[in-house]
Each structure stands twice: as C-alpha cells, then as structure tokens.
C-alpha atoms as a PDB file:
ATOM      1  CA  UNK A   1      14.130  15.885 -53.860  1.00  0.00           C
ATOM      2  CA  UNK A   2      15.311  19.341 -54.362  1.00  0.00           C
ATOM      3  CA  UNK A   3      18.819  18.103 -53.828  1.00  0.00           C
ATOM      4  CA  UNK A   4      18.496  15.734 -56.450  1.00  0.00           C
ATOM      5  CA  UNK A   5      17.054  18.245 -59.023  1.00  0.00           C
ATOM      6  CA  UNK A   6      19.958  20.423 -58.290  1.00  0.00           C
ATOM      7  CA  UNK A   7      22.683  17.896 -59.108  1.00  0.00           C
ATOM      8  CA  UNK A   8      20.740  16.384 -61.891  1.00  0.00           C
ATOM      9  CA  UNK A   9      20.767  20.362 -63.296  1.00  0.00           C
ATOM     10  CA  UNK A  10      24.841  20.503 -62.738  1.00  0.00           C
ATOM     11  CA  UNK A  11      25.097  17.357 -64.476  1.00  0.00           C
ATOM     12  CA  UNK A  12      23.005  18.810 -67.452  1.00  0.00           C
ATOM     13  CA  UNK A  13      25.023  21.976 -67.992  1.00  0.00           C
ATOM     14  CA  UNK A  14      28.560  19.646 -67.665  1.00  0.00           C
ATOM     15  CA  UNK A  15      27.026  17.817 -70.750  1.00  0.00           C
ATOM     16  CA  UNK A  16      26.017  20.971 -72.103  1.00  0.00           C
ATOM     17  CA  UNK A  17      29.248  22.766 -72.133  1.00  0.00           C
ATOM     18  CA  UNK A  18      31.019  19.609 -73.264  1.00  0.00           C
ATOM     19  CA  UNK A  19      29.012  19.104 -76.240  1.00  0.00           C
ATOM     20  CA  UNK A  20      30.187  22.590 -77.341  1.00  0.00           C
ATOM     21  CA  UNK A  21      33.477  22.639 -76.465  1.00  0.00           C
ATOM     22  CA  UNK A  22      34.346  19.195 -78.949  1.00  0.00           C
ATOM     23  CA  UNK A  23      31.877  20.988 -81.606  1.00  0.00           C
ATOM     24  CA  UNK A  24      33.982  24.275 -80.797  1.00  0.00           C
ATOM     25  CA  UNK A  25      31.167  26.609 -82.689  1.00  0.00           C
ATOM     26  CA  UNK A  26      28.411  28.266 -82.142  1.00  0.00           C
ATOM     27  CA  UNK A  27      26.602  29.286 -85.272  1.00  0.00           C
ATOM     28  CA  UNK A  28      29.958  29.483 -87.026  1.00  0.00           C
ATOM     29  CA  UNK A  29      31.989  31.197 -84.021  1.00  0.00           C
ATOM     30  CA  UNK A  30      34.505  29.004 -82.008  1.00  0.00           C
ATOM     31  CA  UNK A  31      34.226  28.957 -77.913  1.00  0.00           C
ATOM     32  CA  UNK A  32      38.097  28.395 -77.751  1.00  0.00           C
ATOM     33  CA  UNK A  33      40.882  29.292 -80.179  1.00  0.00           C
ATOM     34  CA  UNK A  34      40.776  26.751 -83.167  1.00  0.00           C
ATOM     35  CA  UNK A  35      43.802  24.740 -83.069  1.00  0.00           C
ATOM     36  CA  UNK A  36      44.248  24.429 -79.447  1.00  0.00           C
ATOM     37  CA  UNK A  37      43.841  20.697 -79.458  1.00  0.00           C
ATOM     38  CA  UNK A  38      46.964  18.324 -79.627  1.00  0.00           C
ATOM     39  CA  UNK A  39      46.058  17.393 -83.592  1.00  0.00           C
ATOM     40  CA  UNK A  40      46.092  20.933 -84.693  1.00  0.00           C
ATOM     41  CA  UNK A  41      49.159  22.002 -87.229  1.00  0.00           C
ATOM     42  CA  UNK A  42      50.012  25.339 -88.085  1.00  0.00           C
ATOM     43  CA  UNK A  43      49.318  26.545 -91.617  1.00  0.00           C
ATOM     44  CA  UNK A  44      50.992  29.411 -92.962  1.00  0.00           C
ATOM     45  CA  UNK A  45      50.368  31.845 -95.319  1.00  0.00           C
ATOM     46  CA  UNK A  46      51.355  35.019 -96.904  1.00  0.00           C
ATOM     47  CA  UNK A  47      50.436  38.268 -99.197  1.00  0.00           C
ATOM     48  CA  UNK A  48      53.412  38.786-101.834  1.00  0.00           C
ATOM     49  CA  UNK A  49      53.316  42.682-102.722  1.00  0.00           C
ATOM     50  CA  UNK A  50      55.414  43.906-105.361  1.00  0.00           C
ATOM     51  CA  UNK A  51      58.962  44.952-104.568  1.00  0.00           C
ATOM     52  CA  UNK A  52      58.263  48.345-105.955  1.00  0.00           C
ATOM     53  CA  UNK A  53      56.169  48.892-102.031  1.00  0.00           C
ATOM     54  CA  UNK A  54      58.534  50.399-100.103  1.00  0.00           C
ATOM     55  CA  UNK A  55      56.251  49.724 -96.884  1.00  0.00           C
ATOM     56  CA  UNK A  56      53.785  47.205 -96.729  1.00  0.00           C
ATOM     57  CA  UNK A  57      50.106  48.378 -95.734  1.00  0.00           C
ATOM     58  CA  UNK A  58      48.127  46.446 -92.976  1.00  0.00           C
ATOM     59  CA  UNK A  59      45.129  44.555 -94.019  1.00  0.00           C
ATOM     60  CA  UNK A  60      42.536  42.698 -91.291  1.00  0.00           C
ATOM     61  CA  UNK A  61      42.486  38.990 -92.092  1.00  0.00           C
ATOM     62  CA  UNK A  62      39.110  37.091 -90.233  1.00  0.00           C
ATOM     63  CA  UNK A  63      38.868  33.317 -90.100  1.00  0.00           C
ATOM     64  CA  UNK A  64      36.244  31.720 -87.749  1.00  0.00           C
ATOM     65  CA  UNK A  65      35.302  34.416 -84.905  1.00  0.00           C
ATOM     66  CA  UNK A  66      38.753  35.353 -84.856  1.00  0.00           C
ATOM     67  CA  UNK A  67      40.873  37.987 -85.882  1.00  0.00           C
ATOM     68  CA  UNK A  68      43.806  37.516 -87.399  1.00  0.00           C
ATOM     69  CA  UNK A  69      47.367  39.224 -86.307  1.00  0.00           C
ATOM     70  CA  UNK A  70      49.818  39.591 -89.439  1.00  0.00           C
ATOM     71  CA  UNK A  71      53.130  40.440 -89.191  1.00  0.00           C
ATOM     72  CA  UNK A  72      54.972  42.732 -92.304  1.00  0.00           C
ATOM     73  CA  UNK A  73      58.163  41.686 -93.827  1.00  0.00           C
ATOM     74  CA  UNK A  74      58.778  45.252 -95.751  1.00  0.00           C
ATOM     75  CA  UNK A  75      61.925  43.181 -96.581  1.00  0.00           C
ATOM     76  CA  UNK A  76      60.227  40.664 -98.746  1.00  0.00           C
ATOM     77  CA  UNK A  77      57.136  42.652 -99.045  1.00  0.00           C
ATOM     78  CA  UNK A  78      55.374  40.120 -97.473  1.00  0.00           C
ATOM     79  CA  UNK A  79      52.377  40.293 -95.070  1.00  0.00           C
ATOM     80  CA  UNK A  80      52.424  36.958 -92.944  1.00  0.00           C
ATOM     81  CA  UNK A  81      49.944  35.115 -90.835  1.00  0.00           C
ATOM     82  CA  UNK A  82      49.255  32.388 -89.282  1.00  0.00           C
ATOM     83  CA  UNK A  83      46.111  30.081 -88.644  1.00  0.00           C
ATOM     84  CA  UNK A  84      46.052  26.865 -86.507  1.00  0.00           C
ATOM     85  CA  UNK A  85      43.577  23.844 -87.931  1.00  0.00           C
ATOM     86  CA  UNK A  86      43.139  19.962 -87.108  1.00  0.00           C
ATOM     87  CA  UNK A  87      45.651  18.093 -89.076  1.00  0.00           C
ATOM     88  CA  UNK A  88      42.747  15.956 -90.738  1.00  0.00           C
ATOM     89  CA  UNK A  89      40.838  19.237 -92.265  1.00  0.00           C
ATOM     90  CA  UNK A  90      41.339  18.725 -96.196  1.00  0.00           C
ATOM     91  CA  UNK A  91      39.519  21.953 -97.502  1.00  0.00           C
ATOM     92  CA  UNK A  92      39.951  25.332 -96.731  1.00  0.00           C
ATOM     93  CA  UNK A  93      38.479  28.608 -98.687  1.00  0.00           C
ATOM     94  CA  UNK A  94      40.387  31.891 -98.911  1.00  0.00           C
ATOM     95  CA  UNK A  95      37.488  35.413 -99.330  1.00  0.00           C
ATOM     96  CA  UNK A  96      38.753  38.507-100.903  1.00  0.00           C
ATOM     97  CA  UNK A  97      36.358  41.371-100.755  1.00  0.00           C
ATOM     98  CA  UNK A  98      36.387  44.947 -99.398  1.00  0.00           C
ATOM     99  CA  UNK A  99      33.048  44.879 -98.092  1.00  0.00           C
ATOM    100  CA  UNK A 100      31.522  42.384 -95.910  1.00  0.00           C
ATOM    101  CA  UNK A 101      28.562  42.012 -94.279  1.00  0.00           C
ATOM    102  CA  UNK A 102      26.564  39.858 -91.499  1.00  0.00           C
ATOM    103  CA  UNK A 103      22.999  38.404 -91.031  1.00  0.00           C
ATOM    104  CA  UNK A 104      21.364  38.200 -87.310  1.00  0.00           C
ATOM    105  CA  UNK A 105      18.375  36.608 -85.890  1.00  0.00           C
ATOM    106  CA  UNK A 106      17.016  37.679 -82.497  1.00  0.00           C
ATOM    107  CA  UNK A 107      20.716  39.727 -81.743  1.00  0.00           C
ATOM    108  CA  UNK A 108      22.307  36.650 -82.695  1.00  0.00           C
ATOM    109  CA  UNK A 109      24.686  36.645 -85.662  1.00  0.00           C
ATOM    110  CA  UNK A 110      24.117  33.839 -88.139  1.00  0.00           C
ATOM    111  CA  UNK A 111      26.655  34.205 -91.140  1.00  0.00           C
ATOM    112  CA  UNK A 112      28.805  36.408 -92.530  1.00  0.00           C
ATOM    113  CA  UNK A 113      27.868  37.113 -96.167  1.00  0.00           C
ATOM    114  CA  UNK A 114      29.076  39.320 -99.149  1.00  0.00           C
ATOM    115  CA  UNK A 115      26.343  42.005 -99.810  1.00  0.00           C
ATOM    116  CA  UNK A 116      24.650  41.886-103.722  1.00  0.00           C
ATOM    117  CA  UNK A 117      26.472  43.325-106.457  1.00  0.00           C
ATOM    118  CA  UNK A 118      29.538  43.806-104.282  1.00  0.00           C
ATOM    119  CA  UNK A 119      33.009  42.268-106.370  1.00  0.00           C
ATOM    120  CA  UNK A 120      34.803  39.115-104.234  1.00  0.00           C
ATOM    121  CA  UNK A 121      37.128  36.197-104.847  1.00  0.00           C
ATOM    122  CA  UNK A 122      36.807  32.622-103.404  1.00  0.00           C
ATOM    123  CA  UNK A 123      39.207  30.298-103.796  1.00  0.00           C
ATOM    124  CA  UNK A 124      38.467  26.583-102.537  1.00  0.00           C
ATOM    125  CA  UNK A 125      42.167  24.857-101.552  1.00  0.00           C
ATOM    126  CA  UNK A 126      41.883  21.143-101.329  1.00  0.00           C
ATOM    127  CA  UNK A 127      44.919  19.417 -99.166  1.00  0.00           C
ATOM    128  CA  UNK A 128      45.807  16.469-101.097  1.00  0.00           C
ATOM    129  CA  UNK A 129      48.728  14.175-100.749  1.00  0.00           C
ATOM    130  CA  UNK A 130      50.961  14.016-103.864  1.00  0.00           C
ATOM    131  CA  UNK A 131      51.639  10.522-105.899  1.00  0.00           C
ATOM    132  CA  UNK A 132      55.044  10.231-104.625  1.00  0.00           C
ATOM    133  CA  UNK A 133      56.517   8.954-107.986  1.00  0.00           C
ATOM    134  CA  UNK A 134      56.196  12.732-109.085  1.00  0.00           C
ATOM    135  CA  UNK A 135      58.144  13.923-106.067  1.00  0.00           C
ATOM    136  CA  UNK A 136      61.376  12.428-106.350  1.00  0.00           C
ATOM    137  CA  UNK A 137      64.248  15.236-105.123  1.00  0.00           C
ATOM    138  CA  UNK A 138      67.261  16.225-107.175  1.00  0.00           C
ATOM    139  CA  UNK A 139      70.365  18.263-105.100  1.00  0.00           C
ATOM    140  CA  UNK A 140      72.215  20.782-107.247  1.00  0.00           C
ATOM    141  CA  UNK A 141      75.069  17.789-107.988  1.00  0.00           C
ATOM    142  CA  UNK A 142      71.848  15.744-109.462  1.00  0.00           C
ATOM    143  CA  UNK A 143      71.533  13.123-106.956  1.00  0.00           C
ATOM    144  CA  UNK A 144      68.548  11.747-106.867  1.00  0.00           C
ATOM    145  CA  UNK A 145      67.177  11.153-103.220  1.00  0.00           C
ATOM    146  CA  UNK A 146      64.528   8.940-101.683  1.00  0.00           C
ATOM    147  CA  UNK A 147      60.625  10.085-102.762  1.00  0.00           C
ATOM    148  CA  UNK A 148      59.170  11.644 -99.778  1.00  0.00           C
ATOM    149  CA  UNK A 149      55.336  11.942 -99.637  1.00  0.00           C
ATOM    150  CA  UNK A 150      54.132  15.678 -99.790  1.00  0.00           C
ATOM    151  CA  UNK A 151      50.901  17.541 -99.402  1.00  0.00           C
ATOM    152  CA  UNK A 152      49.768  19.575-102.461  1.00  0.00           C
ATOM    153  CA  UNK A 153      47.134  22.432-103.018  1.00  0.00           C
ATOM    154  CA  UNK A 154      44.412  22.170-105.599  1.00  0.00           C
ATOM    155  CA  UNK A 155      43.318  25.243-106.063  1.00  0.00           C
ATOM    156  CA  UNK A 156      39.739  26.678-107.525  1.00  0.00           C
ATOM    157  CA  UNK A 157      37.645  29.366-108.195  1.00  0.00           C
ATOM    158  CA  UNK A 158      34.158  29.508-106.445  1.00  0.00           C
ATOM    159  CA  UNK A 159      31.408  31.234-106.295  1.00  0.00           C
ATOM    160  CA  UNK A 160      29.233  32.275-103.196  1.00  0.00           C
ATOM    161  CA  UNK A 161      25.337  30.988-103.247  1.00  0.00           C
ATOM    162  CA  UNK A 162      23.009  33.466-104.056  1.00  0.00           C
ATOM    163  CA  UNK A 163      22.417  34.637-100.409  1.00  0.00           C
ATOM    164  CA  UNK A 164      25.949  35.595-100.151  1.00  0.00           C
ATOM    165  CA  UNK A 165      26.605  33.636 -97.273  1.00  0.00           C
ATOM    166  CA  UNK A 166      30.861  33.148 -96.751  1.00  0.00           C
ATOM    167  CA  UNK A 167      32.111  29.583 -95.649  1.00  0.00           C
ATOM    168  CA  UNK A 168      31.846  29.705 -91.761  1.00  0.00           C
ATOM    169  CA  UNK A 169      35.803  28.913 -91.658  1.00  0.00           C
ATOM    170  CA  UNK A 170      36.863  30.941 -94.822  1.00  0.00           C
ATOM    171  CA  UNK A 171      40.214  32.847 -94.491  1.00  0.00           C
ATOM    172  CA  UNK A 172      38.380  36.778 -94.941  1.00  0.00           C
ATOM    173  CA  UNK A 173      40.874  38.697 -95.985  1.00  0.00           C
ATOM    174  CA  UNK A 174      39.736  42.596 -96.566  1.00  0.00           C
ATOM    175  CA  UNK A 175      40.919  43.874 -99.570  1.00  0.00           C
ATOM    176  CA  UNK A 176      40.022  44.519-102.844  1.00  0.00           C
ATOM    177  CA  UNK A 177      39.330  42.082-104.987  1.00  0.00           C
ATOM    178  CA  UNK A 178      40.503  43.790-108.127  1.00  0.00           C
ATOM    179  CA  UNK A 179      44.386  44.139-106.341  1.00  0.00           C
ATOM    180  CA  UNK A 180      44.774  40.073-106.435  1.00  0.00           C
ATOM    181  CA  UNK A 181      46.203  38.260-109.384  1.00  0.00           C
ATOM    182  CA  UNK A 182      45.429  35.040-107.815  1.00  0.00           C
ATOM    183  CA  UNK A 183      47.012  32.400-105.950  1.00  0.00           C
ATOM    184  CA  UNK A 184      50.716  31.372-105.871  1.00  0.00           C
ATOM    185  CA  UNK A 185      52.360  27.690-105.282  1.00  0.00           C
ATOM    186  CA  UNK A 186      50.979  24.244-104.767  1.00  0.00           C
ATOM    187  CA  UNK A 187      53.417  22.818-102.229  1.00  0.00           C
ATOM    188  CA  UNK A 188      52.127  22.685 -98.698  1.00  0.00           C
ATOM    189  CA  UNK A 189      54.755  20.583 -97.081  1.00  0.00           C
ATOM    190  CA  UNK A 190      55.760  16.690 -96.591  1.00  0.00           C
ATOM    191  CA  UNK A 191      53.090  14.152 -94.669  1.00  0.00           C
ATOM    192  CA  UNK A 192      53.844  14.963 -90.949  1.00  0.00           C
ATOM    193  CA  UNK A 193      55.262  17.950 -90.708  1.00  0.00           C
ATOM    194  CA  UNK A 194      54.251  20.427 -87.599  1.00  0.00           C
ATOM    195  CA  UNK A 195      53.722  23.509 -90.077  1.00  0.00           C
ATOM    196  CA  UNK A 196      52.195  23.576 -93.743  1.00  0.00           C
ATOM    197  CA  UNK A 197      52.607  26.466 -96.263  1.00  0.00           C
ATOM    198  CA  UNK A 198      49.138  28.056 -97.975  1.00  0.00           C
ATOM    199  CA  UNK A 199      49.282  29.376-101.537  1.00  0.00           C
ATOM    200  CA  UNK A 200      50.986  32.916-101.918  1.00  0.00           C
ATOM    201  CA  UNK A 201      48.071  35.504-102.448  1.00  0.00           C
ATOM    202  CA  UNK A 202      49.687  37.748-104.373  1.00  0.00           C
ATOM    203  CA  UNK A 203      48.912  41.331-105.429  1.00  0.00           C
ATOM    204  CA  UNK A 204      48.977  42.608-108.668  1.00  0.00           C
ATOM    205  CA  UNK A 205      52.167  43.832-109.724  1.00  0.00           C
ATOM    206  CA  UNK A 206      50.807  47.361-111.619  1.00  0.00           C
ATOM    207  CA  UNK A 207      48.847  48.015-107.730  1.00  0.00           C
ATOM    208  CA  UNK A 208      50.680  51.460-107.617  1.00  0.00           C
ATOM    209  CA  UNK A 209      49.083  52.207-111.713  1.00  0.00           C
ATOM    210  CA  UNK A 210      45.697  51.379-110.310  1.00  0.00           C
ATOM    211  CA  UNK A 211      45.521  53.241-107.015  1.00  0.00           C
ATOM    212  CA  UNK A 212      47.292  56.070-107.984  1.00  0.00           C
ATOM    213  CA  UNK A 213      50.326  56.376-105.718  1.00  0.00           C
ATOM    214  CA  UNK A 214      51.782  54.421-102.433  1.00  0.00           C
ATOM    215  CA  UNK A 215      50.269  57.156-100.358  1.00  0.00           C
ATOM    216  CA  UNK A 216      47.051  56.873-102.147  1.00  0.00           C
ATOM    217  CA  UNK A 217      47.333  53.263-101.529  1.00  0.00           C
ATOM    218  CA  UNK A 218      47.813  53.415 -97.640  1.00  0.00           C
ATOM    219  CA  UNK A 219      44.811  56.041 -97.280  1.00  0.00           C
ATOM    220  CA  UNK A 220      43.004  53.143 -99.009  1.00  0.00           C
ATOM    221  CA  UNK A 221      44.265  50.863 -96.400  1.00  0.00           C
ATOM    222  CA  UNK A 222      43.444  53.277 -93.443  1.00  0.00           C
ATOM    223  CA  UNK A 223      40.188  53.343 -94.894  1.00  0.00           C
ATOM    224  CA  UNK A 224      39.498  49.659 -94.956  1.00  0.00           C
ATOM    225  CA  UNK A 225      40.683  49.634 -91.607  1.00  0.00           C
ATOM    226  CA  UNK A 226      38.170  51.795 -90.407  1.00  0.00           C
ATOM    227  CA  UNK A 227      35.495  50.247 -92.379  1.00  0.00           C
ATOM    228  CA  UNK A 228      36.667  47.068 -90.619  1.00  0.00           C
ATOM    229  CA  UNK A 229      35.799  48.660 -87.011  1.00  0.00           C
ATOM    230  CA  UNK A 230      31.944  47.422 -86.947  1.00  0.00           C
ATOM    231  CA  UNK A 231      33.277  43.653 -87.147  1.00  0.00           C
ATOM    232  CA  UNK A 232      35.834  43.834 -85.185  1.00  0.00           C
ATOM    233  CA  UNK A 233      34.066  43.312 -81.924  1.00  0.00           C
ATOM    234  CA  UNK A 234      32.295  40.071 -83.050  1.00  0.00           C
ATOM    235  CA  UNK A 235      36.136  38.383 -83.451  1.00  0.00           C
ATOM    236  CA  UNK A 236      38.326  37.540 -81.149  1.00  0.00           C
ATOM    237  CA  UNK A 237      41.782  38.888 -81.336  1.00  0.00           C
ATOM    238  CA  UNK A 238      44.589  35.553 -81.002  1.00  0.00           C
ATOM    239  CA  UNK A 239      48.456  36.937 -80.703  1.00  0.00           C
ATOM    240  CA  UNK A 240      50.415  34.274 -81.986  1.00  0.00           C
ATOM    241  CA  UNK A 241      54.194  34.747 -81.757  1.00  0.00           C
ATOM    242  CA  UNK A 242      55.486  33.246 -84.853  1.00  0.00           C
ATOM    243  CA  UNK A 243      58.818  33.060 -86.524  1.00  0.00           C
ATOM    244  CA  UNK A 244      58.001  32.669 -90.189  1.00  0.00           C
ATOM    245  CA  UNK A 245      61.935  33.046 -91.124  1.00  0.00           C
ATOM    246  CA  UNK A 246      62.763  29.557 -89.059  1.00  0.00           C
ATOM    247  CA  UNK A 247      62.534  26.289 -90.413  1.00  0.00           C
ATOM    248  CA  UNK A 248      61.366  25.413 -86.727  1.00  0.00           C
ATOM    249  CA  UNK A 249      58.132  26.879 -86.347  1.00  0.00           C
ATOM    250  CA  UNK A 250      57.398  27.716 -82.395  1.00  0.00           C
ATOM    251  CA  UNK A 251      53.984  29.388 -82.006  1.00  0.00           C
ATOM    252  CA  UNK A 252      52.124  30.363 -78.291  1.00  0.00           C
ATOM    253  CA  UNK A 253      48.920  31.283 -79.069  1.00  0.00           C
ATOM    254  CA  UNK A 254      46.606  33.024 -76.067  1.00  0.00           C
END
C-alpha cells in the first residue's frame, strides 16, 4: 500500500511540474527562459540616442522575470537588445518609467506595478500582417518586384489601471519617461522570417538641454542603476550572444 502511495505521489509531482513548464509562469515569472521552445523567434529592438552622445549610457531593460543584457553601439548610438517570444504572440507592451515598484502576498511577489503619481509611458504594439497590395518593392532602377507579405507594428498609447499594475510580459525599460519622444518605425519583418525588428525607442534629441551635460547624464544613469539593485534579484539574468549588425541572426541563449 505504501508502495503504491509513493508512486502515485511521483506521478503527481511529474504532472505537476509539467503543467508549469507548458504554462512557463508562475504569477507572472517564467520557470525557463521564454523563447526556448522550437516556435520562438527573436525580436529585436533598439534605443536611438542622439548622435551628439559621444558614449552611450547603460540602462536595465526587464521583461518577464528576466533581465535583459543590452549591448551599446556608441557608433550608431544605439543601445540593442534582444528578447525571444512564440512566433504566434501578436501583442506586446513596451514600460518607460524610472521608478518601479512590486506587490507581494505571503513573501510571494504578485505584480510589478508603477507607484501613484509617478510619470510612465506604455505603448501597446500589435503584430499585424500587412495587405500585401501596399507592399509591393521598387529597386533603385524602379523595378517593381513580386509583393511579399510583411509584419507591421500598430502602435498605441496606454494607460496602466488604477492599481498600477504593469503587463506581466511588458518590455520595462528604466528610464525616464520625459527623455522618450516616442516610438520609431512600423516594419517588423516579412511572414517567416527567424528575427523581427521592434519600433526604435528613441530619445529626445535636446536630452543633453534637459539633463544638463553628458556627465550629468551618466551620473543619472549610475543612479538608476543603483536604484535598479532591489529588483534585480527577483530577474533572472539571460546572456544572449547576438549579432545585431548581420542579416543572419545567430543567438545562444543560457
């Protein structure tokens, strides 16, 4: 009898752990790296500073229980990263704020949300595929080529609810709201691809007039940063070695 009980117990916690690992959250936080499955695609995306930066400051990007690694092209003042997602997700939100903050229950972290009264962005970007009459291609000699289907972004302003709660799988990126001037480009990619393009966040080009000075705005950084530290430990840090130059995208992610 006790034998029994004992398999019967192994049997419930194989069932147990399965029915996690295909729902791959836990009260918003993934078990395993999102994307690891075989329909995952890699979506890329960017922060376009203004050439006038002569280095570009680091800024912690959060999506899903996991931390984000950038990489900084002080070339073309870009700040690149990288997230993985299933192929059929169709919405994704993009945060902007400079202070975040989390609800817990019992030692157990619930949500993420965006304290009262403090300034954020949200952006909701819905993955559509284009009418493929408007995407007909022109070369420079003005041949016209076959119409390829593409993905587009519609892109939105949103507002959080009332409790401040952010979108379990939002894009956080910590920075200061007032920096962005919005979102940049509409073309994701053609229907199939292995890697899709996410709009350009781009910061304001008069940053340097509002912070005071490029020193002034790297203390700022180091600042965020540090203000960062207390969430750092409930994210899980994914290197992803990413060539955002190539047209072939190879990514390992561990």
């Amino acid at each position: 009898m006790g034998k029994i009980r004992y398999i019967t117990s192994i049997y419930l916690i194989i069932i147990t752990y399965f029915f996690l690992f295909v729902n791959n959250k836990i009260d918003g936080f993934p078990l395993i790296p999102t994307g690891s499955g075989v329909s995952s695609v890699l979506f890329m995306g960017s922060i376009q500073y203004p050439q006038i930066i002569e280095k570009i400051p680091t800024i912690r990007i959060y999506r899903g229980g996991n931390k984000i690694k950038s990489e900084v092209n002080d070339e073309g003042k870009k700040l690149n990263f990288s997230i993985f997602e299933s192929r059929y997700q169709t919405k994704f939100y993009v945060l902007l704020s400079e202070k975040i903050d989390f609800v817990t229950e019992k030692g157990v972290v619930l949500y993420l949300k965006v304290p009262p009264m403090r300034p954020y962005k949200l952006y909701e970007l819905e993955f559509v595929k284009s009418d493929v009459l408007t995407d007909i291609l022109t070369d420079t000699q003005g041949i016209k080529h076959e119409p390829k289907v593409v993905y587009r972004w519609k892109i939105r302003e949103g507002i959080l609810p009332e409790n401040g709660k952010i979108p379990d799988d939002a894009v956080i990126v910590y920075q200061n709201p007032a920096h962005i001037s919005g979102l940049d480009g509409d073309y994701a990619g053609e229907v199939g691809a292995a890697a899709y393009d996410l709009p350009k966040i781009v910061i304001r080009s008069d940053l340097l007039d509002i912070v005071g000075s490029e020193k002034e705005l790297h203390d700022l950084s180091n600042k965020q940063l540090l203000s960062a530290i207390d969430f750092d430990p409930l994210h899980t840090s994914i290197t992803q070695e990413i060539s955002h130059k190539a047209k072939t995208i190879v990514a390992l992610t561990t």
